[in-house]
N, C-alpha and C. Protein backbone atom coordinates (compact mmCIF):
# COMPACT_ATOMS: atom_id res chain seq x y z
N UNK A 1 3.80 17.50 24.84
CA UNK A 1 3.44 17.57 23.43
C UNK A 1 4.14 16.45 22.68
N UNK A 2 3.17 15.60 21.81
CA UNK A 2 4.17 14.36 21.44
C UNK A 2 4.38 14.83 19.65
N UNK A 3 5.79 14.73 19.34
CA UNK A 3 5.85 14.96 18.37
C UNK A 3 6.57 13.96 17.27
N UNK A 4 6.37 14.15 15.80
CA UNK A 4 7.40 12.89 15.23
C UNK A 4 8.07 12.55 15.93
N UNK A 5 8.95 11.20 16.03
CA UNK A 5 10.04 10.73 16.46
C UNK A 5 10.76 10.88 15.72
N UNK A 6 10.46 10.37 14.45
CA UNK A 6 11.47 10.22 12.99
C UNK A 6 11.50 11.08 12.47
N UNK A 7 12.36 11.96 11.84
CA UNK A 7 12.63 13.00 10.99
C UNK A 7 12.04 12.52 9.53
N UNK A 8 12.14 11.29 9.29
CA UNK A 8 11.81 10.98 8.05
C UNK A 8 10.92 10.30 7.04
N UNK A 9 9.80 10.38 8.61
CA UNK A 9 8.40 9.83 8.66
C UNK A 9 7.38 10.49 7.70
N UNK A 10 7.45 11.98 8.05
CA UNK A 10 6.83 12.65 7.01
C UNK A 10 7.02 12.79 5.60
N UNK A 11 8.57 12.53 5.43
CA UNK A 11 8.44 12.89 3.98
C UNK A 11 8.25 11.28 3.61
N UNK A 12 8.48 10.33 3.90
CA UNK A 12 8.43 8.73 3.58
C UNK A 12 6.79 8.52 3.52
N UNK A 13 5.86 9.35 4.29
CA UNK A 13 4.54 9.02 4.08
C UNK A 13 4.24 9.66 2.70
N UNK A 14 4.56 11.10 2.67
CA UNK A 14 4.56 11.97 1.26
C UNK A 14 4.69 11.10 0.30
N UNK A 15 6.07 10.55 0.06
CA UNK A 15 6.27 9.48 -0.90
C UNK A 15 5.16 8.47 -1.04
N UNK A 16 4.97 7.73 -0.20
CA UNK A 16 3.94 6.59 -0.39
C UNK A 16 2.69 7.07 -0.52
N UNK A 17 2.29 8.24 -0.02
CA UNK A 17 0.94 8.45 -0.45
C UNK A 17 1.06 9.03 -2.15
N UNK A 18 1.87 9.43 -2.33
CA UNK A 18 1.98 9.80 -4.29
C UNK A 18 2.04 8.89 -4.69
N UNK A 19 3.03 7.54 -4.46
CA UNK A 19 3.09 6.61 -5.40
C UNK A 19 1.79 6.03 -5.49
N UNK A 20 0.95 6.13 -4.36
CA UNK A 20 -0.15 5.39 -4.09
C UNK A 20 -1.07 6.25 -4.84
N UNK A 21 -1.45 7.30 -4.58
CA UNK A 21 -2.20 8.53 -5.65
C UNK A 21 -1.90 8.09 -7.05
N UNK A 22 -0.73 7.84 -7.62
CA UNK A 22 -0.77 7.88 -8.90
C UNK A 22 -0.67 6.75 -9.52
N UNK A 23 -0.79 5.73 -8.81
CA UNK A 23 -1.28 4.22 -9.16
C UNK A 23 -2.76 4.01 -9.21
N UNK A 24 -3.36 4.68 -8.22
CA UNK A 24 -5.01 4.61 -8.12
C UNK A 24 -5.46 5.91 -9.07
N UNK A 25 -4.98 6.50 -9.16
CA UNK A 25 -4.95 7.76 -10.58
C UNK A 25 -5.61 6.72 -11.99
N UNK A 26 -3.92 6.13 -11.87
CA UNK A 26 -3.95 5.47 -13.54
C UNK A 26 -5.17 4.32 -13.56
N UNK A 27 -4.96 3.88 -12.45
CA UNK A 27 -5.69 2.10 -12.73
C UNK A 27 -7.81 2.75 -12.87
N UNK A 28 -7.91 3.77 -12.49
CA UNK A 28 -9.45 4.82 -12.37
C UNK A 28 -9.39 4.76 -13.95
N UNK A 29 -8.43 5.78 -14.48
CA UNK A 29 -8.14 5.87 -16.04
C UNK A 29 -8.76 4.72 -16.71
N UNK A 30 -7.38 3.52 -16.78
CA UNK A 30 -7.47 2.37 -16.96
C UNK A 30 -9.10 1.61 -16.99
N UNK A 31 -9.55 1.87 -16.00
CA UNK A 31 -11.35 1.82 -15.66
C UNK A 31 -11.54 2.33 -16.41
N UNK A 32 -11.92 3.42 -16.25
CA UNK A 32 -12.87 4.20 -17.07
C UNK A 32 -13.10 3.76 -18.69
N UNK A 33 -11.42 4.03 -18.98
CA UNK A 33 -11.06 3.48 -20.49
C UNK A 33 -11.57 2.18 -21.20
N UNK A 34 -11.50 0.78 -20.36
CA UNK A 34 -11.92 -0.22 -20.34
C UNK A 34 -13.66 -0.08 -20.73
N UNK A 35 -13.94 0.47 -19.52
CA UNK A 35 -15.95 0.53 -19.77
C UNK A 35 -16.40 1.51 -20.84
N UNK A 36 -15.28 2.34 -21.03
CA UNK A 36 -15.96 2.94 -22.49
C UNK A 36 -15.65 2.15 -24.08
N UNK A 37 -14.45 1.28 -23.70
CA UNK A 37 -13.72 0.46 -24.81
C UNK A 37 -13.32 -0.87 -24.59
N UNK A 38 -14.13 -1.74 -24.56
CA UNK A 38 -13.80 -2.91 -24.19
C UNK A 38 -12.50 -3.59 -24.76
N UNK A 39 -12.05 -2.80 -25.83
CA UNK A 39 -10.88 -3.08 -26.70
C UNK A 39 -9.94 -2.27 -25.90
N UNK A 40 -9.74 -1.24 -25.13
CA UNK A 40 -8.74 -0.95 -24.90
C UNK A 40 -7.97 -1.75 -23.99
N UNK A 41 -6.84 -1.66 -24.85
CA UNK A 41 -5.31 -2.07 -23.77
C UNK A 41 -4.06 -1.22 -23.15
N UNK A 42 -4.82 -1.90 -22.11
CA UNK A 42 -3.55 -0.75 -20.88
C UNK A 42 -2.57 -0.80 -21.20
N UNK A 43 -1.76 0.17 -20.62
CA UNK A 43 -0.20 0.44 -21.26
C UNK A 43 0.53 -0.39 -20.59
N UNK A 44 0.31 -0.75 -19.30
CA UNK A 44 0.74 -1.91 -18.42
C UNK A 44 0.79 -3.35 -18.74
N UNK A 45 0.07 -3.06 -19.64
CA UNK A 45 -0.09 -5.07 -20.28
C UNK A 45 1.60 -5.36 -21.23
N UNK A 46 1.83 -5.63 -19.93
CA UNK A 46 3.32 -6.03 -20.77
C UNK A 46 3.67 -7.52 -20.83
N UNK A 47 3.35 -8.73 -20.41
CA UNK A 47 3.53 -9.98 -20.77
C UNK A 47 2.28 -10.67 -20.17
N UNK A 48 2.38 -11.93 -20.55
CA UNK A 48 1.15 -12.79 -19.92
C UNK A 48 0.89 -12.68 -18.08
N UNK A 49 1.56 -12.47 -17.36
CA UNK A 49 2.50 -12.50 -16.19
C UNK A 49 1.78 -10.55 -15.70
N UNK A 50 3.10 -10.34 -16.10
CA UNK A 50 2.49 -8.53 -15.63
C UNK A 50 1.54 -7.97 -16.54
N UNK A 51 -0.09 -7.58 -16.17
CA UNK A 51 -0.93 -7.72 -17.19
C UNK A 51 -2.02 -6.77 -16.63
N UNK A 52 -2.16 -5.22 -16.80
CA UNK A 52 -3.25 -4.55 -16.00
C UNK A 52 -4.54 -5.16 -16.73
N UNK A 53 -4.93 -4.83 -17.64
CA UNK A 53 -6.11 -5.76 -18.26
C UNK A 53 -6.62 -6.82 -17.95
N UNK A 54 -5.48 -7.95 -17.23
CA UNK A 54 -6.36 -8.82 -16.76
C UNK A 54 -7.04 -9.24 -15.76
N UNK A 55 -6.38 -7.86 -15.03
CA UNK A 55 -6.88 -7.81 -13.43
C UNK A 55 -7.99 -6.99 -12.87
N UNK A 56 -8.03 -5.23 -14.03
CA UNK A 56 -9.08 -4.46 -14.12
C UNK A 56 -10.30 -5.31 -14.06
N UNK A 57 -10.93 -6.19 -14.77
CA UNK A 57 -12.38 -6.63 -15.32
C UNK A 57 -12.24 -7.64 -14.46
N UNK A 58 -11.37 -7.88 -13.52
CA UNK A 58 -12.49 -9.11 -12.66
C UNK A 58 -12.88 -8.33 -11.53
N UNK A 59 -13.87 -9.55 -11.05
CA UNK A 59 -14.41 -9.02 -9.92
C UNK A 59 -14.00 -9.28 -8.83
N UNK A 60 -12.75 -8.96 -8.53
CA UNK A 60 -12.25 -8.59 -7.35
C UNK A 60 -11.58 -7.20 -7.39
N UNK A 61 -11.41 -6.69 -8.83
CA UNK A 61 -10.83 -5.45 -8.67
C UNK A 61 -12.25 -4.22 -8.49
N UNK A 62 -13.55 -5.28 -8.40
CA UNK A 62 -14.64 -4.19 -7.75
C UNK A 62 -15.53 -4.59 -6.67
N UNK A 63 -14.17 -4.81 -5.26
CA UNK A 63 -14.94 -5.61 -4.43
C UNK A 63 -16.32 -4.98 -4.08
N UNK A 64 -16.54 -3.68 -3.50
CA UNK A 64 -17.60 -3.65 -2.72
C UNK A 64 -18.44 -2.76 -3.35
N UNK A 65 -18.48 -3.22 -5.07
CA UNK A 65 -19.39 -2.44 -6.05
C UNK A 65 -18.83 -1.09 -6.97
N UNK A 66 -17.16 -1.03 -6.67
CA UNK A 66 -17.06 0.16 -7.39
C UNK A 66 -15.68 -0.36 -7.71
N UNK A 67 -14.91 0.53 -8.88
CA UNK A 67 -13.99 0.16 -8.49
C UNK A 67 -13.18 0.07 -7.47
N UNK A 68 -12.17 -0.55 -7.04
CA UNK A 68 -11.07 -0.12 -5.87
C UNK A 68 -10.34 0.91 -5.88
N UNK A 69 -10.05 1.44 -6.76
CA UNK A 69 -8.50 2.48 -6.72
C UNK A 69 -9.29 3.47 -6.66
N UNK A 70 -10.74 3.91 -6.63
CA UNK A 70 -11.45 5.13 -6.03
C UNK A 70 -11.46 5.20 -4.17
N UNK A 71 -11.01 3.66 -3.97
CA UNK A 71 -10.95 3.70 -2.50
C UNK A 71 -9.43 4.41 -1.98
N UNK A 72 -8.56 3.93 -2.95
CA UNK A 72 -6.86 4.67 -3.46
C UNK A 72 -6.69 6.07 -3.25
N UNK A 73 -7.96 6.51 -4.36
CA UNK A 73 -7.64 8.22 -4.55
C UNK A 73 -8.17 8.84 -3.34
N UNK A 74 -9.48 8.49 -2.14
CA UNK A 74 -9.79 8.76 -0.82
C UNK A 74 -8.68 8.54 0.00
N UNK A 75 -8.09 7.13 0.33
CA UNK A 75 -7.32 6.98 0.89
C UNK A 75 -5.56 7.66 1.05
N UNK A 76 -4.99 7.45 -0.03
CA UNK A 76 -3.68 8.29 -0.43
C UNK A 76 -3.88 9.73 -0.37
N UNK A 77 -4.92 10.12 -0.69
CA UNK A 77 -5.15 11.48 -0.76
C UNK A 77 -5.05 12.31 1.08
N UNK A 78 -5.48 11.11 1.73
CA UNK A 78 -5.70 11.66 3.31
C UNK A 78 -4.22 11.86 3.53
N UNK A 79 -3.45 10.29 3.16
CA UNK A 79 -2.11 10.34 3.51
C UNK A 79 -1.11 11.79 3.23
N UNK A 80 -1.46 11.88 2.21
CA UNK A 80 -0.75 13.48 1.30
C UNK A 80 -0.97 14.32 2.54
N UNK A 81 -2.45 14.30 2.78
CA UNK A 81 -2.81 15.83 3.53
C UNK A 81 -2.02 15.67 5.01
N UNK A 82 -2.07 14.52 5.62
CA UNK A 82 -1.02 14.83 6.35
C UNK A 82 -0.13 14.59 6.93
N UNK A 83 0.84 13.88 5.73
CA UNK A 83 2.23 14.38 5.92
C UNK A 83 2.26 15.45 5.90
N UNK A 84 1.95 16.42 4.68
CA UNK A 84 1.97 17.77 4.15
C UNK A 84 1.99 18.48 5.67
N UNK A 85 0.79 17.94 6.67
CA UNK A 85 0.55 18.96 7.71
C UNK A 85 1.78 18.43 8.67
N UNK A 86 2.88 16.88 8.61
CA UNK A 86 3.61 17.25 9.56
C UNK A 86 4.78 18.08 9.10
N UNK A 87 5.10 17.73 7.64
CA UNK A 87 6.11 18.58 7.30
C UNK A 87 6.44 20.17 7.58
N UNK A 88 4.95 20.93 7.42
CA UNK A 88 4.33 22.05 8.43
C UNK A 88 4.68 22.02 9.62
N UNK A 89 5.32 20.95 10.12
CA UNK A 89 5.54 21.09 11.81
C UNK A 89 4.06 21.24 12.74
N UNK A 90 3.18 21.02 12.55
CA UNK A 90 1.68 20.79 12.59
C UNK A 90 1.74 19.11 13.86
N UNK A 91 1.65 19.35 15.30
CA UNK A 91 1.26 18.66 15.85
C UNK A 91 -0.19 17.73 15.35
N UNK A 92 0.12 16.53 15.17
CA UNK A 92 -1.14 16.23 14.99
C UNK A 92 -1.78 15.12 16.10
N UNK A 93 -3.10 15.21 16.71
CA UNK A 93 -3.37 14.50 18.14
C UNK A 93 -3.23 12.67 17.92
N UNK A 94 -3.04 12.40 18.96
CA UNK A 94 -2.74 10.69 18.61
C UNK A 94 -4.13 10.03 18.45
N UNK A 95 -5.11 10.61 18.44
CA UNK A 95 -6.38 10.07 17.72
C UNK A 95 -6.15 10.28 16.25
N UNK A 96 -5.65 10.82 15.59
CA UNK A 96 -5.47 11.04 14.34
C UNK A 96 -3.97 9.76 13.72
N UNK A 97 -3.36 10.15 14.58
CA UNK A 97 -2.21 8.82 14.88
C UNK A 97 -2.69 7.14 14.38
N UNK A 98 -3.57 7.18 15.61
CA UNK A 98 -4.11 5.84 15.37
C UNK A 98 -5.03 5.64 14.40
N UNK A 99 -6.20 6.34 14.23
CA UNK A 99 -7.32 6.75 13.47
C UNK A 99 -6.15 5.90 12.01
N UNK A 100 -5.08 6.31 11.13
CA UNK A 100 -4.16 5.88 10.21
C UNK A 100 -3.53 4.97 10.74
N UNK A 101 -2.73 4.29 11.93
CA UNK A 101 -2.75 2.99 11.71
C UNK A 101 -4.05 2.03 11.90
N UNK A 102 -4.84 2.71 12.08
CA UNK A 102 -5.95 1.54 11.97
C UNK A 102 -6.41 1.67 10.30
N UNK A 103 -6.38 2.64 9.53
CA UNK A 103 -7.31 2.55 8.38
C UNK A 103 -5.50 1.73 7.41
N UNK A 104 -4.83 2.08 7.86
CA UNK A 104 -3.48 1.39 7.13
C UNK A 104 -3.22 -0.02 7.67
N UNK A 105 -4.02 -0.16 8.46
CA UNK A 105 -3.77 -1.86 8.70
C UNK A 105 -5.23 -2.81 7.83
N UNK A 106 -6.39 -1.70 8.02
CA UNK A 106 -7.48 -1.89 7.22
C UNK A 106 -6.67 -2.79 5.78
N UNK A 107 -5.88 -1.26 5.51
CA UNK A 107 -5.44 -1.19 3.52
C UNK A 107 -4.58 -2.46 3.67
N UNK A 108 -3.99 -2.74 4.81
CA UNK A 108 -2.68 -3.78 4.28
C UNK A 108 -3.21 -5.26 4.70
N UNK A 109 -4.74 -4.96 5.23
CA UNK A 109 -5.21 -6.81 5.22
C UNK A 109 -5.63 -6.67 3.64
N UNK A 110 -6.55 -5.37 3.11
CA UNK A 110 -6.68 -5.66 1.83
C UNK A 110 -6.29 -5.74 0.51
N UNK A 111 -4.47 -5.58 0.93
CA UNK A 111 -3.89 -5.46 -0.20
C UNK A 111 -3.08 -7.13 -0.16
N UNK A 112 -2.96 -8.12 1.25
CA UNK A 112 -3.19 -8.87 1.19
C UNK A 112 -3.50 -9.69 0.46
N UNK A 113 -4.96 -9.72 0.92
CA UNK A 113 -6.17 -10.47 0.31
C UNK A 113 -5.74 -10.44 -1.37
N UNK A 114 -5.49 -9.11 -2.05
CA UNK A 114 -5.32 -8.66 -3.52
C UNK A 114 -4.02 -9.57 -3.98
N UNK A 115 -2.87 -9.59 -2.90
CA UNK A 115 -1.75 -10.45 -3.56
C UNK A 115 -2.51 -11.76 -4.15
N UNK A 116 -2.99 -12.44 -2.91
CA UNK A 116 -3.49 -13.62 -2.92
C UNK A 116 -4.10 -14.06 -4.02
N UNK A 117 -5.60 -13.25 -4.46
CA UNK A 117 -6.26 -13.18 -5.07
C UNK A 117 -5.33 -13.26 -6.11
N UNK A 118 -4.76 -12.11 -6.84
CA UNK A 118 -3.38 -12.11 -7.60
C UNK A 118 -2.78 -13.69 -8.44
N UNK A 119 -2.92 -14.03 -7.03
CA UNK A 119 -1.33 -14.88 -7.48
C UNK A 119 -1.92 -16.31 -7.51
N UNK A 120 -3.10 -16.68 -7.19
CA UNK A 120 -3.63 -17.78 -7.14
C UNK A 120 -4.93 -18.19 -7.78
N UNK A 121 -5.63 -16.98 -7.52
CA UNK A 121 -7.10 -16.97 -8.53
C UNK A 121 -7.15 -16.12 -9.46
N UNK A 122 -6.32 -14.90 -10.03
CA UNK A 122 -6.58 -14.11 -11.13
C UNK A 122 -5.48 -14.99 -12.04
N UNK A 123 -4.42 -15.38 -11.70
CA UNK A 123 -2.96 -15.80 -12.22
C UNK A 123 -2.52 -14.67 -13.15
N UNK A 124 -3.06 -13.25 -12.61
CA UNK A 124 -1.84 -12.41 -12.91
C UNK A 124 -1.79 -11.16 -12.46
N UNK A 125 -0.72 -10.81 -12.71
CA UNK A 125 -0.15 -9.38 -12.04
C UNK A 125 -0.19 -8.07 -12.44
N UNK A 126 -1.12 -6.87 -11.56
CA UNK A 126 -1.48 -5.55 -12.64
C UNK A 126 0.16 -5.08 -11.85
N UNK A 127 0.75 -4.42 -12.60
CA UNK A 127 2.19 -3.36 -12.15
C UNK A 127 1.69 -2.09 -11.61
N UNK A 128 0.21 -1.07 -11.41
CA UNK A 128 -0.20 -0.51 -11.24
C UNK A 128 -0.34 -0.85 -9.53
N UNK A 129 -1.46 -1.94 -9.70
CA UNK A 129 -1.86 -2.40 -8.23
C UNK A 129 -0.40 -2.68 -7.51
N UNK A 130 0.55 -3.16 -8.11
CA UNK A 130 1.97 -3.51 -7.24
C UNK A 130 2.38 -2.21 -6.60
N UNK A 131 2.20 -0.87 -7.31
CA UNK A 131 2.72 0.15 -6.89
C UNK A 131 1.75 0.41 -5.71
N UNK A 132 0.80 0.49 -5.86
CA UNK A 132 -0.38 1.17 -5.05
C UNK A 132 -0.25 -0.20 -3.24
N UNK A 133 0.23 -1.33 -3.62
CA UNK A 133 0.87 -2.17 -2.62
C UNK A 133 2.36 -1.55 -1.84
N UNK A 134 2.95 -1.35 -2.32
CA UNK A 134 4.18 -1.00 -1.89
C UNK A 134 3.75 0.38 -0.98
N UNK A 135 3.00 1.65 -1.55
CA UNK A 135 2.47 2.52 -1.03
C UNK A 135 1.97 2.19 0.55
N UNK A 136 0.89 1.05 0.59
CA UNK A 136 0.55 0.82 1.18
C UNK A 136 0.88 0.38 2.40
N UNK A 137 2.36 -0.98 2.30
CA UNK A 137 3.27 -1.55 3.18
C UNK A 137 3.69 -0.43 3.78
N UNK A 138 4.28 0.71 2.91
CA UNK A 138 5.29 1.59 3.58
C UNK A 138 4.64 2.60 5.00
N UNK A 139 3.27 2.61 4.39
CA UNK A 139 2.13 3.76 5.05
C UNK A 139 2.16 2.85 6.53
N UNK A 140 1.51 1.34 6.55
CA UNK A 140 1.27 0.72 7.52
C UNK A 140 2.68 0.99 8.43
N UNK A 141 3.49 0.12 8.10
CA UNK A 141 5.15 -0.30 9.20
C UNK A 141 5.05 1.75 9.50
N UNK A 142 5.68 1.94 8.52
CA UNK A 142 6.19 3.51 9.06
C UNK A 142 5.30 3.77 10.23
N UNK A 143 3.61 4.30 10.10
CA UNK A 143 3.13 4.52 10.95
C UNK A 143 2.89 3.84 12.31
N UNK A 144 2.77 2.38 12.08
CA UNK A 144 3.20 1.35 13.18
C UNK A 144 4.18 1.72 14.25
N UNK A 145 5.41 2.22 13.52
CA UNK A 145 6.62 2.24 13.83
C UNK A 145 6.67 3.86 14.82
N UNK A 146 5.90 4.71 14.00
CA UNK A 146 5.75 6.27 14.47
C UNK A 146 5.37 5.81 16.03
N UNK A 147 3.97 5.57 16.05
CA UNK A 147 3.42 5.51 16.89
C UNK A 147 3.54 4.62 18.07
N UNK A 148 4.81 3.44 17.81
CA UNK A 148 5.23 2.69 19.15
C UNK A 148 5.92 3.22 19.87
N UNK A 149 7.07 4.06 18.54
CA UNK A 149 8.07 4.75 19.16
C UNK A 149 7.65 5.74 20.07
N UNK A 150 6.66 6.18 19.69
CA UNK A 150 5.91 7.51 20.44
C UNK A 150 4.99 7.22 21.54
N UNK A 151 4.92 6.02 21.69
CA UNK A 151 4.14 5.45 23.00
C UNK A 151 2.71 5.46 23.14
N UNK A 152 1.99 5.60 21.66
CA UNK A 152 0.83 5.67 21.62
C UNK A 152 0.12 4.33 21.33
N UNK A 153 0.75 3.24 21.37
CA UNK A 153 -0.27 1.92 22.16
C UNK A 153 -0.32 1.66 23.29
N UNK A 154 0.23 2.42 24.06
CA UNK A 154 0.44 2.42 25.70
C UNK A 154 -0.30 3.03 26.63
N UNK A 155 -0.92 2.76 27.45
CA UNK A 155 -1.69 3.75 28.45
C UNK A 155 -1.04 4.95 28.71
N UNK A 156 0.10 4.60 29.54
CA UNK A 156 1.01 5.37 30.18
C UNK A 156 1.73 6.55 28.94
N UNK A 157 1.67 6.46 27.37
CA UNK A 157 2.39 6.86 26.72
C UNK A 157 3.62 6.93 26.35
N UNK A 158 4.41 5.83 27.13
CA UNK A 158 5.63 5.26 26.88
C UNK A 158 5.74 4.15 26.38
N UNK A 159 6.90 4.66 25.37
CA UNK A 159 7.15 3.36 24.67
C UNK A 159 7.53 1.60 25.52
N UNK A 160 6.95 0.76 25.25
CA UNK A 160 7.44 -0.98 25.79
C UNK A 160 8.26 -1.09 25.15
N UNK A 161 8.41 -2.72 25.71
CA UNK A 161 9.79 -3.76 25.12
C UNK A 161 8.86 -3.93 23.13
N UNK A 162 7.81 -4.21 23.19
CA UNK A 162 7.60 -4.23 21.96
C UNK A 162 7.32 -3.23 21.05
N UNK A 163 7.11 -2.24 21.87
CA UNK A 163 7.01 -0.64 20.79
C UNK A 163 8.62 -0.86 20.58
N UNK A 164 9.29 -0.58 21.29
CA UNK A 164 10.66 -0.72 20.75
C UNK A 164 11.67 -1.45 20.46
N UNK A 165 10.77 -2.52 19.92
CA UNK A 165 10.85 -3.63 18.46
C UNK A 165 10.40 -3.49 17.29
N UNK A 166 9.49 -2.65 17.18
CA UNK A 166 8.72 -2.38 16.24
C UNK A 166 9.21 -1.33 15.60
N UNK A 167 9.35 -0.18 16.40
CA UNK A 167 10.05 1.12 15.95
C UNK A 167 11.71 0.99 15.53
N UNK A 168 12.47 0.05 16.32
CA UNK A 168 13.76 0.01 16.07
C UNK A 168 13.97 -1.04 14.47
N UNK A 169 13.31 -1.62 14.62
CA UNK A 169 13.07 -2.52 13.18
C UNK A 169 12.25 -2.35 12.45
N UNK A 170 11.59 -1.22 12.22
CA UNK A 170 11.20 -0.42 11.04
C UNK A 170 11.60 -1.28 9.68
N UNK A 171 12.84 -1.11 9.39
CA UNK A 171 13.00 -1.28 8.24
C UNK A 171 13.32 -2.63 7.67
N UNK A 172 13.18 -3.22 9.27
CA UNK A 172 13.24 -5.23 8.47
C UNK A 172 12.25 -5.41 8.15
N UNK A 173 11.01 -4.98 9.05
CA UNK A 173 9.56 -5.65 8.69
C UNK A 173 9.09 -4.88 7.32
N UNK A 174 9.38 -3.80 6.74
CA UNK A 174 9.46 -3.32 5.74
C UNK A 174 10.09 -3.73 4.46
N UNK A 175 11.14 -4.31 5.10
CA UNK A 175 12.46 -5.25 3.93
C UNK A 175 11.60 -6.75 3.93
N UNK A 176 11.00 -7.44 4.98
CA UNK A 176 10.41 -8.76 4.98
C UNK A 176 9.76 -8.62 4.39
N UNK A 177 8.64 -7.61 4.43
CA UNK A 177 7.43 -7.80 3.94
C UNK A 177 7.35 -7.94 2.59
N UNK A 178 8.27 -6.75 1.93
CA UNK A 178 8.64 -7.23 -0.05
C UNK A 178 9.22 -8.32 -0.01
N UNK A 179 10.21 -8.90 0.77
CA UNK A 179 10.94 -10.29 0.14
C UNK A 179 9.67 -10.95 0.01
N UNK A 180 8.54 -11.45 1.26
CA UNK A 180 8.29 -12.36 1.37
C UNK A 180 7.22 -12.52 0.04
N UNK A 181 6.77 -10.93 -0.80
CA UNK A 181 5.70 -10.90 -1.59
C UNK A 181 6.73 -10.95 -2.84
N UNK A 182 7.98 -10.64 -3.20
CA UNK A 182 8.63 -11.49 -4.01
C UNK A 182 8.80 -12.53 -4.67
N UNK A 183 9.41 -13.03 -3.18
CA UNK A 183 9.22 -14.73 -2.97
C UNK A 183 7.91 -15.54 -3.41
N UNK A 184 6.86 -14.67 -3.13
CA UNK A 184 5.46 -15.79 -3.60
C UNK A 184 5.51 -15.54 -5.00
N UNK A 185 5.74 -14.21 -5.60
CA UNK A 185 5.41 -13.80 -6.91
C UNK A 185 6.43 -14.84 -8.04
N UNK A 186 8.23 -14.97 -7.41
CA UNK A 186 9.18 -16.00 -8.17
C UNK A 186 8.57 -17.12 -7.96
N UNK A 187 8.19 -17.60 -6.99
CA UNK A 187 7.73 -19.19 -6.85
C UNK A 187 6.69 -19.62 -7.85
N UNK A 188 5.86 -18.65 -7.81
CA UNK A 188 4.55 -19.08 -8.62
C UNK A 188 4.20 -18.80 -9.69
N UNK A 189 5.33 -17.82 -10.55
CA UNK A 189 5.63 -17.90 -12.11
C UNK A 189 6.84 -18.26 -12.30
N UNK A 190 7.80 -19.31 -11.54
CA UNK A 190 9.25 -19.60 -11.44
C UNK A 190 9.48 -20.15 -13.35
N UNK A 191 8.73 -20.75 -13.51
CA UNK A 191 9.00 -21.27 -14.87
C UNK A 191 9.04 -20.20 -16.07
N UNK A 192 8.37 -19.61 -15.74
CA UNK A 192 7.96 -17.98 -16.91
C UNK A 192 9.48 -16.99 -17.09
N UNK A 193 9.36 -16.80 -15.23
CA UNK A 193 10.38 -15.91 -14.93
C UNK A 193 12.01 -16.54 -15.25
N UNK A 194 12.47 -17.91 -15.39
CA UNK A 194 13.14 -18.69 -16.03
C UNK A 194 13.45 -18.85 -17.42
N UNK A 195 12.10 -18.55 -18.37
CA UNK A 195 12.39 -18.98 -19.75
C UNK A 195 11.65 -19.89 -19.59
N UNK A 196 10.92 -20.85 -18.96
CA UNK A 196 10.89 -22.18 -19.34
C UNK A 196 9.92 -22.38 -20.16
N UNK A 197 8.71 -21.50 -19.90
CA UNK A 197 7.90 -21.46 -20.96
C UNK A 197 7.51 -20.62 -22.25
């Protein structure tokens, strides 16, 4: 019977799937509010720089015809249900395992793509979508990490030399992954974030 490895897998998914729920919560709101009021301004619009308004109305925040953060409230919502079921102590089968790192590697090419988009073609930053990112990082590595440790990229069901790289460094590729989306975010408003302008 394969069970968590980590004691602290479940409640760390709990977490990220709420923060992620209630980022794709608000930014739906935020929608909605927008198409009924073209005047309304999000509560998030806090400088030229961090700006939900300016990121809602383009069209990348409705890639595949709807908004995105309805893809948020499907998605986070699965996450909730089950952690909830490991915290239950609720074996869950490693088709279900993978089934979430595959739809969390899905979310983290497309939250990707969203920095990018972000930081180079919108030139600015919703604080909403940042949360609903962070959600996301944490969902991917953690579960990455569950499931090497647990030997479920393996035929045999034992963990390798690289499941247990992955699982034992959990929390660098987790720590890299914000520096490195940091790092792009200081570089590319360095003057703003300075004073200079």
């Amino acid at each position: 019977m394969i069970k968590t490895q980590f004691r602290s897998t479940p409640w760390l998914l709990l977490f990220s799937g709420i923060i992620g729920l209630i980022a794709a919560f608000t930014l739906t709101q935020d929608k909605i509010a927008i198409l009924s009021d073209p005047s309304f301004i999000p509560s998030c619009n806090i400088n030229p720089v961090l700006s939900c308004g300016s990121v809602i109305v383009t069209d990348q925040a409705s890639v595949f015809g709807f908004p995105n953060p309805i893809i948020g409230l499907i998605s986070y919502s699965v996450v909730i249900t089950l952690a909830v079921l490991l915290i239950s102590r609720v074996v869950l089968p490693n088709w279900v395992w993978l089934g979430l790192n595959l739809g969390a590697l899905g979310g983290l090419a497309f939250v990707i793509w969203l920095i990018f988009q972000s930081l180079y073609v919108i030139d600015a930053l919703c604080p909403w979508c940042m949360v609903a990112w962070v959600g996301t990082i944490l969902i991917f590595w953690l579960t990455t990490a569950e499931n090497a440790n647990a030997g479920r990229f393996t035929r045999s069901g034992t963990p390798g030399f690289v499941s247990d790289i992955f699982s034992s460094l959990r929390w660098v590729f987790i720590g890299a992954t914000f520096l490195i989306i940091l790092s792009l975010i200081f570089i590319n408003w360095m003057d703003f974030w300075l004073g200079r302008t």
